[in-house]
Each structure stands twice: as C-alpha cells, then as structure tokens.
PDB file of N, CA and C in Angstrom:
ATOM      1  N   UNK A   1      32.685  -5.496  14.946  1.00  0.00           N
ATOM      2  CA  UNK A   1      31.315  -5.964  14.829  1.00  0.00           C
ATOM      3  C   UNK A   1      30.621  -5.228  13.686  1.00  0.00           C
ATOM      4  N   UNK A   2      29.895  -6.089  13.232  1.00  0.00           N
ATOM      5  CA  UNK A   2      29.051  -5.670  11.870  1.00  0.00           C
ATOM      6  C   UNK A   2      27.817  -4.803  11.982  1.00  0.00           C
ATOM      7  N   UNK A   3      27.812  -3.436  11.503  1.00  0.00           N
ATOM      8  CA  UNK A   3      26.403  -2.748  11.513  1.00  0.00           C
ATOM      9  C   UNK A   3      25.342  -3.512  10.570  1.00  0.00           C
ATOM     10  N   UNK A   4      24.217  -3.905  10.944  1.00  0.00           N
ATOM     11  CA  UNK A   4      23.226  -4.645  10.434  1.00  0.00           C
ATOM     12  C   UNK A   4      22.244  -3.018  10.066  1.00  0.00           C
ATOM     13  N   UNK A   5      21.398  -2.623   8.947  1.00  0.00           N
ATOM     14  CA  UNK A   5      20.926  -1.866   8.641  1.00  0.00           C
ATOM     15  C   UNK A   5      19.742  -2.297   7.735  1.00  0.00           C
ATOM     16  N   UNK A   6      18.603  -1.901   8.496  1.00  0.00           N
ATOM     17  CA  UNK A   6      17.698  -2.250   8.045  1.00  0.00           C
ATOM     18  C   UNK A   6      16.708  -1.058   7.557  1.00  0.00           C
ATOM     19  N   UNK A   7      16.073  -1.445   6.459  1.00  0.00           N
ATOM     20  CA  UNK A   7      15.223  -0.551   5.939  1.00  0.00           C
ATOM     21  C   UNK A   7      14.478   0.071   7.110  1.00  0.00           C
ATOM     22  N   UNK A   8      13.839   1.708   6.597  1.00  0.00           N
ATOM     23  CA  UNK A   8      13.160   2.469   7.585  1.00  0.00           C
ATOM     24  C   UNK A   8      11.933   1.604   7.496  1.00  0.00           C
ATOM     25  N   UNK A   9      10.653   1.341   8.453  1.00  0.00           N
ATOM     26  CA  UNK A   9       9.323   0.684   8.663  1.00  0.00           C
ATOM     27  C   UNK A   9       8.454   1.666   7.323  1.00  0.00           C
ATOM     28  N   UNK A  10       8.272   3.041   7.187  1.00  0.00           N
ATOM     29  CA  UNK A  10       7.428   3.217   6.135  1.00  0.00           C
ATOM     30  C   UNK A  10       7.672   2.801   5.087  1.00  0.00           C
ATOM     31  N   UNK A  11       8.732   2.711   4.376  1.00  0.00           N
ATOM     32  CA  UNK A  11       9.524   2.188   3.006  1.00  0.00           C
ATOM     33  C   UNK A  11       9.430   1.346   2.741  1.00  0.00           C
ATOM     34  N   UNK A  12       9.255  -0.019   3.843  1.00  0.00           N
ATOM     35  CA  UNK A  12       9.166  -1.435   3.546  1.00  0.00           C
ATOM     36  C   UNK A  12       7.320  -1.400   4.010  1.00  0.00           C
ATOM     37  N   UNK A  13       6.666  -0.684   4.712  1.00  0.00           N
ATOM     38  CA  UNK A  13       5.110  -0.547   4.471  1.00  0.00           C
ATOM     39  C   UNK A  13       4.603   0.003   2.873  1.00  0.00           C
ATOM     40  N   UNK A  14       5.599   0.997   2.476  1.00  0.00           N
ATOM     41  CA  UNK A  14       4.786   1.263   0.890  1.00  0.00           C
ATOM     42  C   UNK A  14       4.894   0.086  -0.104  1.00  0.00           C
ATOM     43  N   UNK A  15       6.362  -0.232  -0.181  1.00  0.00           N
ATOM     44  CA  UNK A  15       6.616  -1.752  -1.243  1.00  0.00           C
ATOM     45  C   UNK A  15       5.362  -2.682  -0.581  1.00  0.00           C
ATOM     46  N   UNK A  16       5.040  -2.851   0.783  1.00  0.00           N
ATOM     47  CA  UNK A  16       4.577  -3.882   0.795  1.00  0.00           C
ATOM     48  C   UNK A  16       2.780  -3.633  -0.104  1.00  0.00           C
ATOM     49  N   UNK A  17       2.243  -2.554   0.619  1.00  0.00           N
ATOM     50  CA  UNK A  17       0.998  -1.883  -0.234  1.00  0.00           C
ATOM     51  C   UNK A  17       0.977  -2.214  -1.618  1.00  0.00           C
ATOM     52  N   UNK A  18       1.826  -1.694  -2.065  1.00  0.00           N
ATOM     53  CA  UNK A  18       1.883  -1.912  -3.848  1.00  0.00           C
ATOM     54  C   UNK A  18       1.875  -3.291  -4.314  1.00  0.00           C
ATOM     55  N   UNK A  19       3.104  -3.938  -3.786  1.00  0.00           N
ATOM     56  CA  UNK A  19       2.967  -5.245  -4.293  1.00  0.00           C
ATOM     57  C   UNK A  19       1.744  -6.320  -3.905  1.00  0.00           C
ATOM     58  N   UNK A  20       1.101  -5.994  -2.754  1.00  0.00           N
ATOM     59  CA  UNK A  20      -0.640  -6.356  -2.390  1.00  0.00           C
ATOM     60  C   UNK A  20      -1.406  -6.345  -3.365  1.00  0.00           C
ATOM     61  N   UNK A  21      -1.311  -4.982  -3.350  1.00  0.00           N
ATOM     62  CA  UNK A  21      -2.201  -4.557  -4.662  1.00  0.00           C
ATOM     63  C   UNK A  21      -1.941  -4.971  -6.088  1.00  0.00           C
ATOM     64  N   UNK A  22      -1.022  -4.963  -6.408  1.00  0.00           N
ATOM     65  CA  UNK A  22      -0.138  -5.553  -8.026  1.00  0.00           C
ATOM     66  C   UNK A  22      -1.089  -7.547  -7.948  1.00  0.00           C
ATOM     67  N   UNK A  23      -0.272  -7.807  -6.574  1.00  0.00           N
ATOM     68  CA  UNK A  23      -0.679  -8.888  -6.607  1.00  0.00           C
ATOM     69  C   UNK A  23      -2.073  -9.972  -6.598  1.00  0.00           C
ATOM     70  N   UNK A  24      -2.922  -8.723  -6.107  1.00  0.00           N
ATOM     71  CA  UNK A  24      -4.244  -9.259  -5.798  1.00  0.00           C
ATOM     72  C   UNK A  24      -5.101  -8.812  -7.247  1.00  0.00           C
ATOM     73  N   UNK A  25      -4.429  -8.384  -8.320  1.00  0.00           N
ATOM     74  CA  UNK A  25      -5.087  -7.605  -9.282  1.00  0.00           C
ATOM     75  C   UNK A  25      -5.583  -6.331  -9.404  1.00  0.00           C
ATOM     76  N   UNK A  26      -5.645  -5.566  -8.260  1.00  0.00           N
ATOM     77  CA  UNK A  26      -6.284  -4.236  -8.088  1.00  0.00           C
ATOM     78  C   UNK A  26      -5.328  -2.949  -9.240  1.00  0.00           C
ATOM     79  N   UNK A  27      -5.732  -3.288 -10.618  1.00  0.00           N
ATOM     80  CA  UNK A  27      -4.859  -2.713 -11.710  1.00  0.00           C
ATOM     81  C   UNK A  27      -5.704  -1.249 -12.255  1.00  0.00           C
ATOM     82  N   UNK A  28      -7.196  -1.375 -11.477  1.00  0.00           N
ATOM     83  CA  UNK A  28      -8.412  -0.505 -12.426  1.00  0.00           C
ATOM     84  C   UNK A  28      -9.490  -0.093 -11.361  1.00  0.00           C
ATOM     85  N   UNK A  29      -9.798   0.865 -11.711  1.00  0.00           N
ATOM     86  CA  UNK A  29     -11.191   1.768 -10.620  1.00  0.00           C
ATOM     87  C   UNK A  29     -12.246  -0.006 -10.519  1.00  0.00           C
ATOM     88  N   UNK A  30     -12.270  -0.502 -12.199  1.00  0.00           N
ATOM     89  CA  UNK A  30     -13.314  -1.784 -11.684  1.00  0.00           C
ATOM     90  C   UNK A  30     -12.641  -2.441 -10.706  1.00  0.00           C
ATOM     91  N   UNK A  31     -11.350  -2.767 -10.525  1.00  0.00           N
ATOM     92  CA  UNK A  31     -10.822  -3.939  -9.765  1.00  0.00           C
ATOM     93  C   UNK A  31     -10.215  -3.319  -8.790  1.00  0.00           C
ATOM     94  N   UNK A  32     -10.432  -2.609  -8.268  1.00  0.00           N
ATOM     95  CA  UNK A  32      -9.590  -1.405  -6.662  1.00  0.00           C
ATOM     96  C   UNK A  32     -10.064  -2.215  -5.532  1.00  0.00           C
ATOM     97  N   UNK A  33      -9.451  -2.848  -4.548  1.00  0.00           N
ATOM     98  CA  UNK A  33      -9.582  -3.352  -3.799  1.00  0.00           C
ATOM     99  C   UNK A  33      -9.184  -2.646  -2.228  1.00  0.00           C
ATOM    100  N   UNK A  34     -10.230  -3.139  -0.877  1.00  0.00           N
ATOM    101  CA  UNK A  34      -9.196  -2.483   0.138  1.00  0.00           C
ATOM    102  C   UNK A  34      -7.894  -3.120   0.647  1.00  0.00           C
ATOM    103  N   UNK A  35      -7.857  -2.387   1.373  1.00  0.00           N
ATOM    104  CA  UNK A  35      -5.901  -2.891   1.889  1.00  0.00           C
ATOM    105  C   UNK A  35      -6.277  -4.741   2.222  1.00  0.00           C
ATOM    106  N   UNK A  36      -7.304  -4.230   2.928  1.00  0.00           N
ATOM    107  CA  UNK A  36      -7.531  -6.096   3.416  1.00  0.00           C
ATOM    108  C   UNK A  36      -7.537  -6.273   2.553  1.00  0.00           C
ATOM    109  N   UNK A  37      -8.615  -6.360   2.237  1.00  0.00           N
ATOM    110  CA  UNK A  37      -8.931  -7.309   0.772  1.00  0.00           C
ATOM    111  C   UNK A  37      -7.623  -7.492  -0.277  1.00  0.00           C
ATOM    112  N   UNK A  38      -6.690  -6.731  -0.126  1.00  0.00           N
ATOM    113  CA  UNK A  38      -5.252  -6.883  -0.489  1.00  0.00           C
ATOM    114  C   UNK A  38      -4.379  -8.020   0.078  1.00  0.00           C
ATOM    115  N   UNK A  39      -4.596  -7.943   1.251  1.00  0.00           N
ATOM    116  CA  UNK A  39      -3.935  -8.954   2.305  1.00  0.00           C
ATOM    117  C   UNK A  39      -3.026  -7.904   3.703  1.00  0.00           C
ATOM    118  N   UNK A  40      -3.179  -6.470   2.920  1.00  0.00           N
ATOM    119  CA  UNK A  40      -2.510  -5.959   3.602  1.00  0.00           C
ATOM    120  C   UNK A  40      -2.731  -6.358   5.285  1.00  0.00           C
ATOM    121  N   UNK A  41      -1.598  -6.528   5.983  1.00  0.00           N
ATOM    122  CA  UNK A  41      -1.789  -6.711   7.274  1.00  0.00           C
ATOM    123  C   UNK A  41      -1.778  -5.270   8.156  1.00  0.00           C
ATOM    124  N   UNK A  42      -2.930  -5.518   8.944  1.00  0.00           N
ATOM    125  CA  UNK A  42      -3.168  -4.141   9.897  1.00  0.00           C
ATOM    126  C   UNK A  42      -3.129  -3.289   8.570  1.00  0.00           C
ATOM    127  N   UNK A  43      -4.470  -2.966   7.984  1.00  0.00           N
ATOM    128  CA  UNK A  43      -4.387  -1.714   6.549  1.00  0.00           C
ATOM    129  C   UNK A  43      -5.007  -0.990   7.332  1.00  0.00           C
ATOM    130  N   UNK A  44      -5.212  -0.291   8.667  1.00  0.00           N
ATOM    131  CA  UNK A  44      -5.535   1.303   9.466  1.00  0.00           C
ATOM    132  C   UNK A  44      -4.067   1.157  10.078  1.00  0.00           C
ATOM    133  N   UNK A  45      -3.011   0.791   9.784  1.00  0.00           N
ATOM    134  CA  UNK A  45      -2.016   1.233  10.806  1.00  0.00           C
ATOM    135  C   UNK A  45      -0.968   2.294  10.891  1.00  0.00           C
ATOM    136  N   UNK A  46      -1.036   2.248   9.202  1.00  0.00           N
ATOM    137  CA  UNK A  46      -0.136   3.390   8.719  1.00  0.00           C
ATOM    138  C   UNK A  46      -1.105   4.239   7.851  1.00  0.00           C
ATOM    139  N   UNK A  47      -1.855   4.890   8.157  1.00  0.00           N
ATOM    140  CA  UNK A  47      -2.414   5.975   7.347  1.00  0.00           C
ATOM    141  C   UNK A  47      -2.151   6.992   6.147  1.00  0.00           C
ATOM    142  N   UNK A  48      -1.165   7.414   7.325  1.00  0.00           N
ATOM    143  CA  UNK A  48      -0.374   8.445   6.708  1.00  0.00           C
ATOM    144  C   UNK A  48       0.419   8.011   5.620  1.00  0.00           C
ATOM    145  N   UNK A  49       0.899   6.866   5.445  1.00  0.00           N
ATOM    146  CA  UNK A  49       1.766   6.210   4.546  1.00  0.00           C
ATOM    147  C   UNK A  49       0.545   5.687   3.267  1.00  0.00           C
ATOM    148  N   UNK A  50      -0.386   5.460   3.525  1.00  0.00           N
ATOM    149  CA  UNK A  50      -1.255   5.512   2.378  1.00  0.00           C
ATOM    150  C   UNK A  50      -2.160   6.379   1.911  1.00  0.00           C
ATOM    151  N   UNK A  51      -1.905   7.599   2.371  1.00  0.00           N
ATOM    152  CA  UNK A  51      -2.219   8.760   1.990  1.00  0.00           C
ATOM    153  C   UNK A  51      -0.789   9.285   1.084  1.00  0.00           C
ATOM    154  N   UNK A  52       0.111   9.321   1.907  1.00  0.00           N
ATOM    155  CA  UNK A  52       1.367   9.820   0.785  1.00  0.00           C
ATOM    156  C   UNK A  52       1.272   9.178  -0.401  1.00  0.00           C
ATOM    157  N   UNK A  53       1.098   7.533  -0.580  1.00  0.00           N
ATOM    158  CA  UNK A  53       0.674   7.449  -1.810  1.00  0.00           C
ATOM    159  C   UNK A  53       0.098   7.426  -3.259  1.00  0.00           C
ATOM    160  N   UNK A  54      -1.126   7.975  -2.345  1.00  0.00           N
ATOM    161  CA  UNK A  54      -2.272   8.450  -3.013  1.00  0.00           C
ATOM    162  C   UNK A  54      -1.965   9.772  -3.400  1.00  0.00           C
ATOM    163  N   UNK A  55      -1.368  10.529  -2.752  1.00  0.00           N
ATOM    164  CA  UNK A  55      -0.666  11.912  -2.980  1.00  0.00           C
ATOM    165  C   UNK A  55      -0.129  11.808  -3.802  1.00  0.00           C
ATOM    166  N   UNK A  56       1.023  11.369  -4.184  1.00  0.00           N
ATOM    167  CA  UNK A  56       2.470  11.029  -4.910  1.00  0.00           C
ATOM    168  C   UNK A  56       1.521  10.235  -6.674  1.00  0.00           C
ATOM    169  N   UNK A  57       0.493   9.789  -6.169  1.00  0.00           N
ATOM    170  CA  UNK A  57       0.078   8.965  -7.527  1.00  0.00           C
ATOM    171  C   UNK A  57       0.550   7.686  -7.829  1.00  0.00           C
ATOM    172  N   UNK A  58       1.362   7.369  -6.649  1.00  0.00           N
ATOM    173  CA  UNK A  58       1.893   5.718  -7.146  1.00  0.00           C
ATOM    174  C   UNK A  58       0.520   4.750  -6.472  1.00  0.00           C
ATOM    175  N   UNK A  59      -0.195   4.917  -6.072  1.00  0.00           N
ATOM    176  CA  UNK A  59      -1.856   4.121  -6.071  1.00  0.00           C
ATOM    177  C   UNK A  59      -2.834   5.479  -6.639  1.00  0.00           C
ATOM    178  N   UNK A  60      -4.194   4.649  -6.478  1.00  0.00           N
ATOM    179  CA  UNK A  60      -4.831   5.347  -6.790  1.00  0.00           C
ATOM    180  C   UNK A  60      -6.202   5.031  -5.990  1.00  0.00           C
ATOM    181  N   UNK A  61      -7.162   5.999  -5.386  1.00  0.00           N
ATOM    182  CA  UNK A  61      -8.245   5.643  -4.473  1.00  0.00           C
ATOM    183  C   UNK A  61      -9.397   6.139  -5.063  1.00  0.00           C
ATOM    184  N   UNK A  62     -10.413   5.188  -4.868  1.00  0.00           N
ATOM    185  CA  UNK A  62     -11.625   4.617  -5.577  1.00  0.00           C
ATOM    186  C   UNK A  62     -12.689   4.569  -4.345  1.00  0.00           C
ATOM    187  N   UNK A  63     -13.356   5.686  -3.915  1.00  0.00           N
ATOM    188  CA  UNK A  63     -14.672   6.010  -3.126  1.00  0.00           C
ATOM    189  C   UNK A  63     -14.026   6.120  -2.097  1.00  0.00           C
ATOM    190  N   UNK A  64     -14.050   5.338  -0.452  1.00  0.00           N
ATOM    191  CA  UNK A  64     -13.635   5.559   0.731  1.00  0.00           C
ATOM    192  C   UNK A  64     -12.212   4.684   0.955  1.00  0.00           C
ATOM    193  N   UNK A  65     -12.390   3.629   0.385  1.00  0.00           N
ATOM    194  CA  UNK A  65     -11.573   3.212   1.232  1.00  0.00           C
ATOM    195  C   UNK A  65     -10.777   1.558  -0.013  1.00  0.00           C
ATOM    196  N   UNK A  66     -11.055   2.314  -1.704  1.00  0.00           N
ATOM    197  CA  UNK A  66     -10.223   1.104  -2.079  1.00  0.00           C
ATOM    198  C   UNK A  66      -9.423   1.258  -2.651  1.00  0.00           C
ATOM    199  N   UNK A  67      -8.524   0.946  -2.872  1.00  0.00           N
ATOM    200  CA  UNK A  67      -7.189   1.213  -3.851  1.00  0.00           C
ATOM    201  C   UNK A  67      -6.858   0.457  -5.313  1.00  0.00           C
ATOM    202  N   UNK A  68      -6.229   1.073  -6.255  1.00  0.00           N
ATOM    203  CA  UNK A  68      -5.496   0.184  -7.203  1.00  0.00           C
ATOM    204  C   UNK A  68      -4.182   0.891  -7.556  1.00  0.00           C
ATOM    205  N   UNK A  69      -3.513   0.047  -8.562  1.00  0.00           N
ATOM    206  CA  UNK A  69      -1.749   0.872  -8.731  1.00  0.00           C
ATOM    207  C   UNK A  69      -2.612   1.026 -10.314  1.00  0.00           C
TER     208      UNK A  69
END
C-alpha cells in the first residue's frame, strides 16, 4: 500500500497567504490589504503563521492589521 504524504497545514497556510496577497494586488504600503480582504479564508486562524511571516520579511505589515508581499 501506497504512503500518501501530504504537505504540513502551516506550509500550505503560508503559500496560500502570499499568493492572496500577490493575487489581490497587495504589492505596496498604498495597496496592503487584510487577509480578508485577500480572500484569505479564516485570516485569525493561524496567527502565528502570519506573524512568522512578517518576521522572516516574506510579507510586509501596514498599521494593525494589513499586509502586502
């Protein structure tokens, strides 16, 4: 029988963040959008995972609560 292996849940939550953001335009402090407003689904669910980002520098956060890449 075949091991099926699926990505860890934060890893496929950061790709999904970024590409939200890529996709909705959020490229600039003018155009930083929140997770919703991204499309992100449930954007309070993983916190911590969009804080590491913001850490790391692969987004970037704009007052409380908006993001851009």
């Amino acid at each position: 029988m075949a091991v099926v292996a699926f990505p860890p849940i934060p890893l496929i939550r950061k790709k999904v963040i970024v590409k939200q953001l890529k996709s909705c335009g959020a490229d600039s402090p003018e155009t930083a959008k929140t997770l919703a407003e991204a499309g992100v689904i449930n954007p309070n669910g993983f916190k911590r995972i969009t804080e590491r980002l913001v850490k790391s520098g692969i987004i970037k956060r704009v007052g409380e609560d908006k993001y851009y890449v």
